[in-house]
C-alpha atoms as a PDB file:
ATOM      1  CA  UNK A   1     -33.992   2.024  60.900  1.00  0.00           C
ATOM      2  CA  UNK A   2     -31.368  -0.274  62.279  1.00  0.00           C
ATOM      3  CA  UNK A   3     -32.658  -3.160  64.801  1.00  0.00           C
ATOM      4  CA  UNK A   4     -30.611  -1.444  68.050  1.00  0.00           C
ATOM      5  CA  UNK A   5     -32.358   2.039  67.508  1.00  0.00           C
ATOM      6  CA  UNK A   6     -36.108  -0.229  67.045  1.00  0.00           C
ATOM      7  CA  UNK A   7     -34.808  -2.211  70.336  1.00  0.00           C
ATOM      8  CA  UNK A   8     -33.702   1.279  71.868  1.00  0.00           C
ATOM      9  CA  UNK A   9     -37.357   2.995  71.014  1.00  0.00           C
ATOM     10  CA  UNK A  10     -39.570   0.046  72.046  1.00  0.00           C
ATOM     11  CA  UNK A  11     -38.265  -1.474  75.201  1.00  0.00           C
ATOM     12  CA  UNK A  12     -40.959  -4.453  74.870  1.00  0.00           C
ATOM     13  CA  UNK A  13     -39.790  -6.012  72.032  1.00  0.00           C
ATOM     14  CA  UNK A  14     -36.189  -5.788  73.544  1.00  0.00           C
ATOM     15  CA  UNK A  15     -37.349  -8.168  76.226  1.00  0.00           C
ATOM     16  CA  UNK A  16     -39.118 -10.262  73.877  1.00  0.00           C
ATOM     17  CA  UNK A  17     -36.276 -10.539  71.793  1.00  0.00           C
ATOM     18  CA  UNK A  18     -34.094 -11.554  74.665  1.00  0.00           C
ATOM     19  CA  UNK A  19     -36.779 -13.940  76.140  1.00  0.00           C
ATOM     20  CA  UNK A  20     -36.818 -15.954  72.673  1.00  0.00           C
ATOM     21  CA  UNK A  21     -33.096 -15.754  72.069  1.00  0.00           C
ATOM     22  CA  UNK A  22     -32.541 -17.370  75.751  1.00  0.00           C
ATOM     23  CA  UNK A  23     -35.525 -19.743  74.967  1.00  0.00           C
ATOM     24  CA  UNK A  24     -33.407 -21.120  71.800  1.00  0.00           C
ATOM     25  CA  UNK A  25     -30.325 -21.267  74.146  1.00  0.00           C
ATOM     26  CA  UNK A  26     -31.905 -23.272  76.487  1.00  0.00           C
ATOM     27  CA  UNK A  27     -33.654 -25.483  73.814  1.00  0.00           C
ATOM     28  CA  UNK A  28     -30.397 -26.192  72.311  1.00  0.00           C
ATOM     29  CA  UNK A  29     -28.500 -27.102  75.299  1.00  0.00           C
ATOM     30  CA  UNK A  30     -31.293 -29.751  76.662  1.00  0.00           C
ATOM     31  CA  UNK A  31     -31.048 -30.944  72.949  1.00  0.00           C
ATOM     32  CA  UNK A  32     -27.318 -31.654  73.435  1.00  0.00           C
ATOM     33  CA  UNK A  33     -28.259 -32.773  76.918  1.00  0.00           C
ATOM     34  CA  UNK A  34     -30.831 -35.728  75.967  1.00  0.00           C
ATOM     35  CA  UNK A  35     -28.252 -36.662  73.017  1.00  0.00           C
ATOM     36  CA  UNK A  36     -25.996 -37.415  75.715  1.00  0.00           C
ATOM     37  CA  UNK A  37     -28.032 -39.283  78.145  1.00  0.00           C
ATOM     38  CA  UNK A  38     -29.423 -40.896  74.717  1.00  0.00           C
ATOM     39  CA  UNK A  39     -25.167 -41.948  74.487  1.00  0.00           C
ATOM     40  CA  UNK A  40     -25.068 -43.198  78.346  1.00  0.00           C
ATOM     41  CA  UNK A  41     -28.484 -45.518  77.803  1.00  0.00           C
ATOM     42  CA  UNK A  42     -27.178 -46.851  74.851  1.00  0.00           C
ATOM     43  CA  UNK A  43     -23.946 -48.056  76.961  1.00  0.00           C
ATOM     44  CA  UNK A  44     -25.839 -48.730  79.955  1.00  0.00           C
ATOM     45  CA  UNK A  45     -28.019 -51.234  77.996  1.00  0.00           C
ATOM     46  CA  UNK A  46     -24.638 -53.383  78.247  1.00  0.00           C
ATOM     47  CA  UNK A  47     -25.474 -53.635  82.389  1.00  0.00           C
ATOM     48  CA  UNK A  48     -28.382 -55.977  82.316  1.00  0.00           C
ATOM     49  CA  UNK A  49     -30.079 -57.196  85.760  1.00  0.00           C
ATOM     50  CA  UNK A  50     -30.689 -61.106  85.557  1.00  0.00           C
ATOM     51  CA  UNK A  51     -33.703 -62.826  88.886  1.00  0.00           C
ATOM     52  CA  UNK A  52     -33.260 -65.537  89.780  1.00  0.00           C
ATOM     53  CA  UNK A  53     -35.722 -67.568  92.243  1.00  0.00           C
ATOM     54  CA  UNK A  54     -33.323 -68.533  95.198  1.00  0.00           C
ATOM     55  CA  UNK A  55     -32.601 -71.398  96.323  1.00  0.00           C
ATOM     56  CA  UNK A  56     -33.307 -73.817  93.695  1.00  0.00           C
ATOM     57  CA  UNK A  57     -30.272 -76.423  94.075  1.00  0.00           C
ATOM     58  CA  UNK A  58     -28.816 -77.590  91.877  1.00  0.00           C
ATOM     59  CA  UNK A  59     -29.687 -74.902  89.668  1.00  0.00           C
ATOM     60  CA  UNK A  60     -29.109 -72.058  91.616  1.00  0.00           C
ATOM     61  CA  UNK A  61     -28.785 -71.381  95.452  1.00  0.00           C
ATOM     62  CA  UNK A  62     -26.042 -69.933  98.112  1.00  0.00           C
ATOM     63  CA  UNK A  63     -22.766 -71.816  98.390  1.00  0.00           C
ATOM     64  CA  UNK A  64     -21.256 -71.962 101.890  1.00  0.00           C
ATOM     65  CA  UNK A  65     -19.873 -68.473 101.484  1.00  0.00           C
ATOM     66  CA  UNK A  66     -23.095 -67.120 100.550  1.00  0.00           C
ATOM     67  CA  UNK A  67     -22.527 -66.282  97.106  1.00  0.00           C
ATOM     68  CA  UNK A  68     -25.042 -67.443  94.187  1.00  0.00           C
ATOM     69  CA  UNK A  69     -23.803 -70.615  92.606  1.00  0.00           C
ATOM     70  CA  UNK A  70     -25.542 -73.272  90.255  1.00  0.00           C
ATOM     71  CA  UNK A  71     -26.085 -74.407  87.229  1.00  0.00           C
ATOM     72  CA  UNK A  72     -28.241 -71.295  85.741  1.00  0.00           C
ATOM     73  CA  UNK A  73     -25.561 -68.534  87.470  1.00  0.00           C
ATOM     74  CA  UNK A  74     -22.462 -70.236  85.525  1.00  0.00           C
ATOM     75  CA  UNK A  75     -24.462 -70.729  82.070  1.00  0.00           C
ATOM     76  CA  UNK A  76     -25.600 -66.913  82.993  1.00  0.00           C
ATOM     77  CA  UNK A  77     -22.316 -65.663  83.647  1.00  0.00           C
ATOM     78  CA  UNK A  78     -21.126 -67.482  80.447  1.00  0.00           C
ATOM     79  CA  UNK A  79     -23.919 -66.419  78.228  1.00  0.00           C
ATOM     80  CA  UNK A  80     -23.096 -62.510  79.976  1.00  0.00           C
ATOM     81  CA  UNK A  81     -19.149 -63.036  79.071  1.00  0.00           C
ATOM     82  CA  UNK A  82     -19.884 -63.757  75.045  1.00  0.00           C
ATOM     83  CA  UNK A  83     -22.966 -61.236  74.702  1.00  0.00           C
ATOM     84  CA  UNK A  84     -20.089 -58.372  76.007  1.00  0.00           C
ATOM     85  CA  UNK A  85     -23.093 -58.065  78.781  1.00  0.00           C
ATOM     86  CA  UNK A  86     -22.045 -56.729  82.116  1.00  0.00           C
ATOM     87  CA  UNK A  87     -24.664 -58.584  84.299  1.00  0.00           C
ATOM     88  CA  UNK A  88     -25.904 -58.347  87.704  1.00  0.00           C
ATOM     89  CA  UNK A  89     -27.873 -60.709  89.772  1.00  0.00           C
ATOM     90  CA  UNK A  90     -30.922 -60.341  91.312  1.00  0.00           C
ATOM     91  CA  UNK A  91     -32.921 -62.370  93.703  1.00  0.00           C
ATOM     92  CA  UNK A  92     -36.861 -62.363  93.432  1.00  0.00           C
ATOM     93  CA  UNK A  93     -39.173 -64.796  94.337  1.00  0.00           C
ATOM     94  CA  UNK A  94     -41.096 -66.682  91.691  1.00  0.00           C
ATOM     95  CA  UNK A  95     -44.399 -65.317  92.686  1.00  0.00           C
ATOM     96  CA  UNK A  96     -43.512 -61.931  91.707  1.00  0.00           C
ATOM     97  CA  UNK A  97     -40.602 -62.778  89.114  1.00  0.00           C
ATOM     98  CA  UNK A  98     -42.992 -61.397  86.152  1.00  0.00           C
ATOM     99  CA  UNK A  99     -44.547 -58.865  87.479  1.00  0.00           C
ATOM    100  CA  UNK A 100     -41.006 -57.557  88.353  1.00  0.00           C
ATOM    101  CA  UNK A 101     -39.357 -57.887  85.091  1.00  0.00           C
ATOM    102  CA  UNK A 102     -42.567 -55.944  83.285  1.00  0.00           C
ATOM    103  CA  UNK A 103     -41.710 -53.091  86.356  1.00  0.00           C
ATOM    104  CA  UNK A 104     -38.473 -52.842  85.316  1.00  0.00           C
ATOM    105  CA  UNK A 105     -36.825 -54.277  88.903  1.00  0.00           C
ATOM    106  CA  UNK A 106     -34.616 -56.844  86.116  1.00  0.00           C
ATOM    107  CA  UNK A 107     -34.243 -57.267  82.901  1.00  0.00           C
ATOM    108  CA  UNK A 108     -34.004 -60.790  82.229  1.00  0.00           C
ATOM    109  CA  UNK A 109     -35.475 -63.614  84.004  1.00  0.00           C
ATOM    110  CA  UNK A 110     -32.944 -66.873  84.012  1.00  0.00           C
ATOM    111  CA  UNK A 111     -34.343 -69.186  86.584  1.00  0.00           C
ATOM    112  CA  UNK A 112     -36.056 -72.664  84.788  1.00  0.00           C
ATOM    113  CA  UNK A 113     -38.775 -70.450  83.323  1.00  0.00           C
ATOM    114  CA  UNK A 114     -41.028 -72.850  81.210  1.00  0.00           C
ATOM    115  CA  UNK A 115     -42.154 -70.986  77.710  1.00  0.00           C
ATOM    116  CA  UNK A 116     -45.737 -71.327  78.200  1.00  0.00           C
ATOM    117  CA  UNK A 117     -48.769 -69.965  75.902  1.00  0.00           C
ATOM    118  CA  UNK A 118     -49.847 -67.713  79.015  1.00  0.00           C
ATOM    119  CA  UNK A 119     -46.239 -66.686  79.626  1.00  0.00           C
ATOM    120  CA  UNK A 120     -45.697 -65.728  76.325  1.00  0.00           C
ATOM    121  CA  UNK A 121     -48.415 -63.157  76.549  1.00  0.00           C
ATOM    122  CA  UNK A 122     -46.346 -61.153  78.837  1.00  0.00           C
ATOM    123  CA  UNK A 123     -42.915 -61.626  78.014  1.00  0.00           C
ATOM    124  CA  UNK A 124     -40.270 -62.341  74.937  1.00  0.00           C
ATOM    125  CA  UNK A 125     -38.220 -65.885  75.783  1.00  0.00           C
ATOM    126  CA  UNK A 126     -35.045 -66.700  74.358  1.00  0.00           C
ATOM    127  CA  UNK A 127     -35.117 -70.249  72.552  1.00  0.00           C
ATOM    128  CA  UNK A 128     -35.441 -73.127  75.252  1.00  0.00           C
ATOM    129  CA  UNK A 129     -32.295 -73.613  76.801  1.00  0.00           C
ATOM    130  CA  UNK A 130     -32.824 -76.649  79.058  1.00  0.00           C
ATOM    131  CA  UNK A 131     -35.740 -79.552  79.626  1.00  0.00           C
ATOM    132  CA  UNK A 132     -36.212 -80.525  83.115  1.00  0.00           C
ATOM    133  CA  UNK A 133     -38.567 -83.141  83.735  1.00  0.00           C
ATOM    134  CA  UNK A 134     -41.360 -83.296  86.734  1.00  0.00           C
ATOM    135  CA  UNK A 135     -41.646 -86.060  89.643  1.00  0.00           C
ATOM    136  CA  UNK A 136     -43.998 -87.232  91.836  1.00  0.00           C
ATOM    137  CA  UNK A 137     -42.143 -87.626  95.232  1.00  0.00           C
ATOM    138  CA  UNK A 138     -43.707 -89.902  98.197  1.00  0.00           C
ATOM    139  CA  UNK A 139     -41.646 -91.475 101.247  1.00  0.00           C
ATOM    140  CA  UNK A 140     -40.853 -95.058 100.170  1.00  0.00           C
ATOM    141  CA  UNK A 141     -43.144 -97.227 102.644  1.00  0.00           C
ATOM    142  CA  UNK A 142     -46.462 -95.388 101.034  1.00  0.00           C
ATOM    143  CA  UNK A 143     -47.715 -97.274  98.413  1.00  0.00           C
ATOM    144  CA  UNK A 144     -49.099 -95.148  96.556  1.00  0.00           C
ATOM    145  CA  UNK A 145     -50.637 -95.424  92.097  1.00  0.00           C
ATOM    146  CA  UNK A 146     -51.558 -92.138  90.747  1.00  0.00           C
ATOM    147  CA  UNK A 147     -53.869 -94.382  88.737  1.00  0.00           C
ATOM    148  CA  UNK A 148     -56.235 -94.922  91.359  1.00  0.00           C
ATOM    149  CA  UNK A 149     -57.995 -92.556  92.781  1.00  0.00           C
ATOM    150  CA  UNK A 150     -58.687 -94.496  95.670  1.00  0.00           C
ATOM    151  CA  UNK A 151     -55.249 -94.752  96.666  1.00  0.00           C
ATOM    152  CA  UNK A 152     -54.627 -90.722  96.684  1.00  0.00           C
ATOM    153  CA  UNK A 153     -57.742 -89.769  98.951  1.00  0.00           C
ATOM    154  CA  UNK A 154     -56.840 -87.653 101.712  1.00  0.00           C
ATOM    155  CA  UNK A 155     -53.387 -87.258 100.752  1.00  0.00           C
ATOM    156  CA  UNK A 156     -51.707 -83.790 101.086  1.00  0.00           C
ATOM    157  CA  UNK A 157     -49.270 -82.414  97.959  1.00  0.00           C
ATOM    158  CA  UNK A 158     -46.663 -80.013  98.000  1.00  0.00           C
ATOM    159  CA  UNK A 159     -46.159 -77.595  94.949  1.00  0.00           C
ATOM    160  CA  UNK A 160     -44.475 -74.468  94.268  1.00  0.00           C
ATOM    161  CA  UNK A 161     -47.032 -71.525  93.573  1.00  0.00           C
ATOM    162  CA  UNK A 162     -47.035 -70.170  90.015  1.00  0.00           C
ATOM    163  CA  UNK A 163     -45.129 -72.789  88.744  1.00  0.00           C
ATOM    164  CA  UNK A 164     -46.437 -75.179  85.635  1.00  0.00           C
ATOM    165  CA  UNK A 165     -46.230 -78.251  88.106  1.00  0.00           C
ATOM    166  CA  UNK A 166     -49.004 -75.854  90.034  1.00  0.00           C
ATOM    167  CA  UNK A 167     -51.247 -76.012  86.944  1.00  0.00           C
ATOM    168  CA  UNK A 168     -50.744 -79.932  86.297  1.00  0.00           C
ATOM    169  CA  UNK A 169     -51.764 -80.537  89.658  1.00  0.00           C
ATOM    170  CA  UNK A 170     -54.323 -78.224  89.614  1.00  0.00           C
ATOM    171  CA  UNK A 171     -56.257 -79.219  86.407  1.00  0.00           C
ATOM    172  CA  UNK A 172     -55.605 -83.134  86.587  1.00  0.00           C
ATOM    173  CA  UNK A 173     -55.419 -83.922  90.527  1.00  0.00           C
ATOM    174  CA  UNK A 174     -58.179 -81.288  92.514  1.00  0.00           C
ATOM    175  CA  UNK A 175     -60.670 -83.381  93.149  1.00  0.00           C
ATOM    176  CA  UNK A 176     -58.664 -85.764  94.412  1.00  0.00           C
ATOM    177  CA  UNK A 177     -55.869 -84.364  96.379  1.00  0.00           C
ATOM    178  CA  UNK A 178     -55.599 -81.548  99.178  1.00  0.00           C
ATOM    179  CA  UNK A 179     -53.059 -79.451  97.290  1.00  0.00           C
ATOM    180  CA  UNK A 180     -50.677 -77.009  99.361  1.00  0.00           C
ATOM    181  CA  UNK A 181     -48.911 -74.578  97.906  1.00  0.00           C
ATOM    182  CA  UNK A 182     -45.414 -73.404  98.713  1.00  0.00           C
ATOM    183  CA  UNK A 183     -43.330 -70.328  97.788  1.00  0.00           C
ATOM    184  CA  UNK A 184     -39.780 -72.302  97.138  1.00  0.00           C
ATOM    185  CA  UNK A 185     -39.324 -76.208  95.927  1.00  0.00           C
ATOM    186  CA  UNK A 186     -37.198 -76.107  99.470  1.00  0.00           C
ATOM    187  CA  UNK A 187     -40.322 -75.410 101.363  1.00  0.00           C
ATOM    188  CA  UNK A 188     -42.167 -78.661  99.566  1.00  0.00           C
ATOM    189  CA  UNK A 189     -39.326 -81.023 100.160  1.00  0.00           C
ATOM    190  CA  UNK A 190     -39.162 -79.534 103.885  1.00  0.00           C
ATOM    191  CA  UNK A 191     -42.562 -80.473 104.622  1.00  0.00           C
ATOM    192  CA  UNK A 192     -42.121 -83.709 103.021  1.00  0.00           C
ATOM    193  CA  UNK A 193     -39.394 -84.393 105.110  1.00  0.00           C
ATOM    194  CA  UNK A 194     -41.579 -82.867 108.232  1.00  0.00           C
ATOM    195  CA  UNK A 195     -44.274 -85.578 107.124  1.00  0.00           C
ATOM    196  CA  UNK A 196     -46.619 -82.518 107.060  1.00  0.00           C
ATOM    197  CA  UNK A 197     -47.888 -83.530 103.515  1.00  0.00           C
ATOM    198  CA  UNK A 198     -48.131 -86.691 101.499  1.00  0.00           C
ATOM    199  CA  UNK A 199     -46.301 -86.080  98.299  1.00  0.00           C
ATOM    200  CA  UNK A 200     -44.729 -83.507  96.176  1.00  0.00           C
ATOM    201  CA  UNK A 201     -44.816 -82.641  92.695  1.00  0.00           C
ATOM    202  CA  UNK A 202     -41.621 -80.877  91.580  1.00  0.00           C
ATOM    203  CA  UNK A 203     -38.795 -81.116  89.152  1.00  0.00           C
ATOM    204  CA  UNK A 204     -36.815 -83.815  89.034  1.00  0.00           C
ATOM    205  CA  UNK A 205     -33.251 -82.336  89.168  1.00  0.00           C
ATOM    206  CA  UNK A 206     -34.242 -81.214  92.694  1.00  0.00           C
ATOM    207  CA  UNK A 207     -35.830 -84.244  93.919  1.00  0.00           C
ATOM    208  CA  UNK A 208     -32.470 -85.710  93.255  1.00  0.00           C
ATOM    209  CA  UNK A 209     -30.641 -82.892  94.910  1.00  0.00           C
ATOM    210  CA  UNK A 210     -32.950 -82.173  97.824  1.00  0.00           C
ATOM    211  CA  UNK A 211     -34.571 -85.440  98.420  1.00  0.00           C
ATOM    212  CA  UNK A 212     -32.000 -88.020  97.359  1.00  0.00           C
ATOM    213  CA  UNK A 213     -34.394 -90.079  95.592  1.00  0.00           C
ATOM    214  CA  UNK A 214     -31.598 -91.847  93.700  1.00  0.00           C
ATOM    215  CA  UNK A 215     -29.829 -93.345  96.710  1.00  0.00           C
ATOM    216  CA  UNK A 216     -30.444 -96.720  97.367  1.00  0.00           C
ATOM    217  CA  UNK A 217     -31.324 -96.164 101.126  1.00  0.00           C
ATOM    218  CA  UNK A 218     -33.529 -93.094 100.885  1.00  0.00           C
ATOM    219  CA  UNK A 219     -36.398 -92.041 102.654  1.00  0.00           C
ATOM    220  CA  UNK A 220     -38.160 -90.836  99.232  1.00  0.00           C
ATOM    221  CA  UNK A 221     -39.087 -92.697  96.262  1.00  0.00           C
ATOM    222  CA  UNK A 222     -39.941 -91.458  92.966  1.00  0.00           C
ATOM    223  CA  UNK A 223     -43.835 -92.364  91.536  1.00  0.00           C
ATOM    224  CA  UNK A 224     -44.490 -93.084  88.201  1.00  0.00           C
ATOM    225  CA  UNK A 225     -42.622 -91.750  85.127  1.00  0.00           C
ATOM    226  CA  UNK A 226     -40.756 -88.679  84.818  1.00  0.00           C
ATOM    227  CA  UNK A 227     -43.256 -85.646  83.207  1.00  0.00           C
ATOM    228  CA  UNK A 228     -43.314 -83.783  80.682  1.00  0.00           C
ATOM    229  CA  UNK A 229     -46.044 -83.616  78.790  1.00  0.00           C
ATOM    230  CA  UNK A 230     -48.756 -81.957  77.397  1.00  0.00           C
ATOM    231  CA  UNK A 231     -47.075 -78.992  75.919  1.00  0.00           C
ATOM    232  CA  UNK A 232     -50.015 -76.662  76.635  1.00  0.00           C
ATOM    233  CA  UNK A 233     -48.782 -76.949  80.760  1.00  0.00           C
ATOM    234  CA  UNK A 234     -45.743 -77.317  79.935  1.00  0.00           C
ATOM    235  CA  UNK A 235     -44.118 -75.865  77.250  1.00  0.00           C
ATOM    236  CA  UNK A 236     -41.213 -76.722  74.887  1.00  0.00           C
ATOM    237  CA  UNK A 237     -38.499 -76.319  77.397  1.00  0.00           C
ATOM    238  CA  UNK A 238     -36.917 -73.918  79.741  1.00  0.00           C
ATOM    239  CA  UNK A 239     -35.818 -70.047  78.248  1.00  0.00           C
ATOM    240  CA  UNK A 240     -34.487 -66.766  79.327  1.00  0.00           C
ATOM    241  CA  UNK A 241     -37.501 -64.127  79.397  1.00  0.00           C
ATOM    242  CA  UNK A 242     -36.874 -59.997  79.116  1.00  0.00           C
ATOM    243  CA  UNK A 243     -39.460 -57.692  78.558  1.00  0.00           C
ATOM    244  CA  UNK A 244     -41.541 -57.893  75.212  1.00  0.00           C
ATOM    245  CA  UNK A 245     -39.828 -55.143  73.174  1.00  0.00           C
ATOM    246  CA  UNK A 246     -35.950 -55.973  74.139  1.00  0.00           C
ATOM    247  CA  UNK A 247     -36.258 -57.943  71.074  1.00  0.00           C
ATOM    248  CA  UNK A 248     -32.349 -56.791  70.564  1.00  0.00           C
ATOM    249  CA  UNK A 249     -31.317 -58.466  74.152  1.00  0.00           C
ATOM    250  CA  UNK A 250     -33.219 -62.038  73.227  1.00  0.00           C
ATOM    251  CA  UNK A 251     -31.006 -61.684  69.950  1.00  0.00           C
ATOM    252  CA  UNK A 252     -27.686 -61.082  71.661  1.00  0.00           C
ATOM    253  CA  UNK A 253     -28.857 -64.319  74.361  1.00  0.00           C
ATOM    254  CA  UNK A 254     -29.814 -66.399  71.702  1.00  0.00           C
ATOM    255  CA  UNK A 255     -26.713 -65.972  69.781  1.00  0.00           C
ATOM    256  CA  UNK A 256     -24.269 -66.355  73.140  1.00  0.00           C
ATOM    257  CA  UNK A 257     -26.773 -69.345  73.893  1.00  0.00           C
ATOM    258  CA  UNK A 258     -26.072 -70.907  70.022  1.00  0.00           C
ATOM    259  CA  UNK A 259     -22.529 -70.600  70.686  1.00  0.00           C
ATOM    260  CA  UNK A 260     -22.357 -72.516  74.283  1.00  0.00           C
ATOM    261  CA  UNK A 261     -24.245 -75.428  72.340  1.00  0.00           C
ATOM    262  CA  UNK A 262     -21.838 -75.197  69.311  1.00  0.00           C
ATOM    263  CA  UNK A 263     -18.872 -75.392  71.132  1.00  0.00           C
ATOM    264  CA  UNK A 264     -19.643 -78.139  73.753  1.00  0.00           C
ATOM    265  CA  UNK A 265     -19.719 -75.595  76.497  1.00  0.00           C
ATOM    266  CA  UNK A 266     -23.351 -76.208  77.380  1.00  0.00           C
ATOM    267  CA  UNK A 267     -22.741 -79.696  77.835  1.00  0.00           C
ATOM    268  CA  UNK A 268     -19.525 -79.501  79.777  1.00  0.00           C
ATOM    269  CA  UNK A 269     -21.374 -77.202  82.307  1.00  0.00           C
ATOM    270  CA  UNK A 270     -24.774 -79.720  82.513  1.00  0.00           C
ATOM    271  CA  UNK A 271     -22.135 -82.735  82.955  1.00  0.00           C
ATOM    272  CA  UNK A 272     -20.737 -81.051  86.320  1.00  0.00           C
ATOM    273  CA  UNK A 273     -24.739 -80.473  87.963  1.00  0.00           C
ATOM    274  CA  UNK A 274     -26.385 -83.556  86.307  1.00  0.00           C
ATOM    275  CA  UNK A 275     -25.488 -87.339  85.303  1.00  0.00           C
ATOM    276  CA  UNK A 276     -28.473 -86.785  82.529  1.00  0.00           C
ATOM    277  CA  UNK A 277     -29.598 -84.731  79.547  1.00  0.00           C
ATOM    278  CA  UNK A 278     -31.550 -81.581  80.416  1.00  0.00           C
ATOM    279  CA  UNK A 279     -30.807 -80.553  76.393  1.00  0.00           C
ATOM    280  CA  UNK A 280     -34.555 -80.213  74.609  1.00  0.00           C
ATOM    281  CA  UNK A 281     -35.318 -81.968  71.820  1.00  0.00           C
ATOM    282  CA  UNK A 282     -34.496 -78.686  69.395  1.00  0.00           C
ATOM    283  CA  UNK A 283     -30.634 -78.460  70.657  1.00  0.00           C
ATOM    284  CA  UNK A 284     -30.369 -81.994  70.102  1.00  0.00           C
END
């Protein structure tokens, strides 16, 4: 018996029939339908979304026509121009800069992040880029030692939250010092400046840029030596940091970062922010 005259004497299977032929239909064409959105990932993986903590002179902030400019945005837009990365910028504050990279907000993080043992739990970083040193900041008629206690009882310091100058103080200086926490490096040196704490603990490149302590007739000072040690606070240097399985976007920043170094770029860029070498020790 031919299949039309079984399909014309049972009426059921007809519609059966028809119900799995239009099932395979519609299989196939969401098939072809995730193969192409499969196709328009693959080239949207080129757009990548870079935070940045804002303002953080002289490594990033607003210029005067409120556009991001620094340091980090033009080695970002250079590191974006050799990867063949068509990057976007977005502005998060550091206390949530992690938490919004793992949420998928951004997919990069390119803002002085220190590699860190408890950092690298969460997140893949890029080699270190960059080595910025800490300071102790005061106003220059407090004499102040941070080798005696004595001299540092009752004093107020500024830090940012979440940063690794945060744990230094933390671990090495609670017991000693009321320590205030800030959500921007701006918001320490403007309560310096306010006299509404005592000190501040933050990276050098921005004590220089915010506080001026390398004028001759400043109102701040710099205390003791320049910081950068131990490695367990403070890692070995500053790094890009995506999410833990973009292994393939670390690759294509290390490799754009290997050629800024290899050509001199790097340097040429650090020479117009800083009159020092913010290189680590491994690009040296």
């Amino acid at each position: 018996m031919s299949t039309s005259r079984l399909l014309d004497l049972n009426p059921a299977l007809a519609i059966s029939l028809k119900l799995a032929i239009g099932s395979l239909v519609l299989g196939t064409t969401m098939a072809v339908a995730s193969a192409a959105l499969a196709d328009d990932q693959t080239v949207d993986e080129r757009h990548v979304r870079i935070a940045v903590d804002v303002p953080y002179p002289p490594f990033e902030y607003r210029n005067a026509d409120g556009e991001l400019a620094g340091f980090e945005i033009d080695l970002g837009n250079e590191l974006c121009r050799r990867a063949k990365l068509d990057c976007e910028w977005v502005v998060q504050g550091w206390d949530g800069i992690i938490p919004g990279l793992l949420a998928r907000k951004y997919d990069a993080i390119l803002s002085s992040m220190r590699i860190t043992p408890a950092r690298e739990k969460q997140v893949r970083f890029t080699e270190p880029y960059a080595m910025s040193p800490k300071v102790w900041v005061a106003r220059a008629e407090h004499e102040i030692s941070l080798d005696d206690p004595q001299s540092l009882d009752g004093l107020a310091v500024g830090i940012q939250r979440g940063t690794t100058q945060d744990n230094y103080v933390t671990e090495r200086y609670s017991d000693s010092l009321d320590i205030r926490r800030y959500d921007t490096a701006e918001d320490v040196a403007l309560d310096l400046e306010s006299e509404r704490i005592d000190l501040a603990f933050i990276n050098y490149p921005v004590a220089l840029d915010t506080l001026n302590i390398g004028d001759s007739d400043a109102r701040f000072v710099q205390i003791g030596p320049r910081i950068n040690s131990p490695e367990s606070i403070f890692g070995r240097g500053n790094a890009i940091a995506v999410r833990p399985r973009d292994e393939a976007l670390a690759e294509s920043l290390n490799q754009a970062l290997d050629s800024v170094y290899a050509d001199g770029t790097f340097v040429e860029l650090m020479e117009q922010y800083f009159d020092y070498d913010l290189r680590p020790d491994s690009r040296l």
